[in-house]
C-alpha atoms as a PDB file:
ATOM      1  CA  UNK A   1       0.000   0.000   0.000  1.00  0.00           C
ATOM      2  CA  UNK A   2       3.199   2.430   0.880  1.00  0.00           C
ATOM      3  CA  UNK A   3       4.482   1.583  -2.612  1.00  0.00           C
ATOM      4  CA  UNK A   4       0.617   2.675  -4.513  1.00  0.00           C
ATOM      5  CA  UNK A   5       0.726   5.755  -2.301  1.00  0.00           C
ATOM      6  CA  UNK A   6       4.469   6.823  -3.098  1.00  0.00           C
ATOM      7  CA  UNK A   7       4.030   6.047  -6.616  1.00  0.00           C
ATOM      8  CA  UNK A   8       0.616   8.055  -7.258  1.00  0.00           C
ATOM      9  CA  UNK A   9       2.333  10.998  -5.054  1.00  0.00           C
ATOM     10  CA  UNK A  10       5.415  10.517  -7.263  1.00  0.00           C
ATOM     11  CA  UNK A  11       3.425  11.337 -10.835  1.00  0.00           C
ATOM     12  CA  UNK A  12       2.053  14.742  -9.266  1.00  0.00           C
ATOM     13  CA  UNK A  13       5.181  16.489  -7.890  1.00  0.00           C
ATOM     14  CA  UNK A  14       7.586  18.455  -8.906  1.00  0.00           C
ATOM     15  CA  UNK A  15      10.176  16.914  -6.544  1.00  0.00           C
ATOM     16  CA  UNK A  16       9.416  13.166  -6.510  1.00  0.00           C
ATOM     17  CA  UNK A  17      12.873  11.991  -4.157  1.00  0.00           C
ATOM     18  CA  UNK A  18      11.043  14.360  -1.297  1.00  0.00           C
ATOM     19  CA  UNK A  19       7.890  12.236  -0.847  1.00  0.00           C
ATOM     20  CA  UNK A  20       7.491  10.273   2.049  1.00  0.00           C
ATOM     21  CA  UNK A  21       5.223   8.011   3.653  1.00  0.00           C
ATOM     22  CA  UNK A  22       4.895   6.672   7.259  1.00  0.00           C
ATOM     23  CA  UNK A  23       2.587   3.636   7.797  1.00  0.00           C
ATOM     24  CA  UNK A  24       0.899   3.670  11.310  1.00  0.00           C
ATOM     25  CA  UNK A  25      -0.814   0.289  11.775  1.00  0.00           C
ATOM     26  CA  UNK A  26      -3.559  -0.550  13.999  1.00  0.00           C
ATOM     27  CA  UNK A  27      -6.432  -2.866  14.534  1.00  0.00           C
ATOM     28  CA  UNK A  28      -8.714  -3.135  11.686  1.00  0.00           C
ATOM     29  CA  UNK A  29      -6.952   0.447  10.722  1.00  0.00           C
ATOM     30  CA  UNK A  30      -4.210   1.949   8.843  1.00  0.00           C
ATOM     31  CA  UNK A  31      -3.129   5.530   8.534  1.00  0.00           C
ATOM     32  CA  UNK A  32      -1.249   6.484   5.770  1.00  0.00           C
ATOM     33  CA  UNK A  33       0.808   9.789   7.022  1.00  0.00           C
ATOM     34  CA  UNK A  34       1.872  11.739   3.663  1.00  0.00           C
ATOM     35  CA  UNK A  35       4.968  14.420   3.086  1.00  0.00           C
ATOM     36  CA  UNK A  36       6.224  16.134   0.346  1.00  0.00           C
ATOM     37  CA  UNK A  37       8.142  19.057  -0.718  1.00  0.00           C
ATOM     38  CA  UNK A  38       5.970  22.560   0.806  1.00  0.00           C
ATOM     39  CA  UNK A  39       5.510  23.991  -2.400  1.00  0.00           C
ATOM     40  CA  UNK A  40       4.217  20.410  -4.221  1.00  0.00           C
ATOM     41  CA  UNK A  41       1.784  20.407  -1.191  1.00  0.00           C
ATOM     42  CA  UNK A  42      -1.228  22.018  -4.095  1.00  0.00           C
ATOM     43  CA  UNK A  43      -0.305  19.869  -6.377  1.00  0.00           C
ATOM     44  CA  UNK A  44      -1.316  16.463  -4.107  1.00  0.00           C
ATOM     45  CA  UNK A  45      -4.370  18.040  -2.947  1.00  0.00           C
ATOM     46  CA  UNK A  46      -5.911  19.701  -6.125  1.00  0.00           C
ATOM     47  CA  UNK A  47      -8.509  22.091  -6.771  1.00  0.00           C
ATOM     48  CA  UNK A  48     -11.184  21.704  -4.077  1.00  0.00           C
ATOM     49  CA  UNK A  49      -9.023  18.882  -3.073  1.00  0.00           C
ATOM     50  CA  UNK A  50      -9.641  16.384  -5.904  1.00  0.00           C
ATOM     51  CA  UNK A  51      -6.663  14.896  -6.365  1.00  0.00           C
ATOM     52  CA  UNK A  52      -6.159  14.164  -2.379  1.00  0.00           C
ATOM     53  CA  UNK A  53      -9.936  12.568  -2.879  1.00  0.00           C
ATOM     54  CA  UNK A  54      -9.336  10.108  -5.351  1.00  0.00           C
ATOM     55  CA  UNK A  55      -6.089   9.160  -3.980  1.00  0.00           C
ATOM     56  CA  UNK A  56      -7.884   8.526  -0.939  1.00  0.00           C
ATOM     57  CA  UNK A  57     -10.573   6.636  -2.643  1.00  0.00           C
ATOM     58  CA  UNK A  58      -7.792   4.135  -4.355  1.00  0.00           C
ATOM     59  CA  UNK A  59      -6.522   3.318  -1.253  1.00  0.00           C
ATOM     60  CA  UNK A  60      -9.610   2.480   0.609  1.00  0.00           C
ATOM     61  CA  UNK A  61     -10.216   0.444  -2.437  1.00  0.00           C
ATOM     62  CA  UNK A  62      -6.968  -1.140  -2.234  1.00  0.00           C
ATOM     63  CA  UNK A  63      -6.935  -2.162   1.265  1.00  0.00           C
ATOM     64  CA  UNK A  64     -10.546  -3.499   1.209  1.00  0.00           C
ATOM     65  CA  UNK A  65      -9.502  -6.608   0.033  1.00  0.00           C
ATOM     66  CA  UNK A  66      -7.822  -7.279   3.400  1.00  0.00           C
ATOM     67  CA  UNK A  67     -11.061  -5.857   5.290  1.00  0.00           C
ATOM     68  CA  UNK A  68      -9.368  -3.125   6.551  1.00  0.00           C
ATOM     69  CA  UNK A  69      -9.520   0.320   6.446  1.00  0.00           C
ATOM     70  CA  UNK A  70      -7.307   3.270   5.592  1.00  0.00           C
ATOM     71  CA  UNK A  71      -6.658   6.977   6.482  1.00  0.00           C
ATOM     72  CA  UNK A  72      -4.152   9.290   3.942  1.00  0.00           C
ATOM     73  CA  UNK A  73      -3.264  11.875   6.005  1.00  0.00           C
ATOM     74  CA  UNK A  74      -1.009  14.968   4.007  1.00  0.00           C
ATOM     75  CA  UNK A  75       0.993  16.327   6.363  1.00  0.00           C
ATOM     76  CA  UNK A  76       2.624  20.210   5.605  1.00  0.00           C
END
């Protein structure tokens, strides 16, 4: 799932090598914490916040197979 997040993140920033992703594992949960380069920050969420929508979307859908669910938190 860290690899589908990094790689979607990668194909919307300027600076791909400053993306980042932290896994935080729980229960039935997993959050997904985000990072990139400040000024790439618009660029992963997207007018109205689109693009942070359907990335968030593709996850869930992702990780529903193992009946779990997901948070993508982008952290500034």
């Amino acid at each position: 799932m860290k690899e589908l997040i990094i790689c979607m993140t990668r194909a919307l920033v300027d600076n791909p090598e400053d993306v980042n992703v932290k896994e935080v594992n729980g229960g039935q949960t997993s959050i997904y914490e985000l990072r990139v380069a400040r000024e790439d920050i618009g660029k992963v969420i997207g007018k109205e916040g689109k693009n942070a929508k359907a990335m968030r979307t593709i996850v869930n859908a992702a990780i529903s197979k193992q009946h779990k669910r997901a948070f993508l938190e982008i952290i500034d």
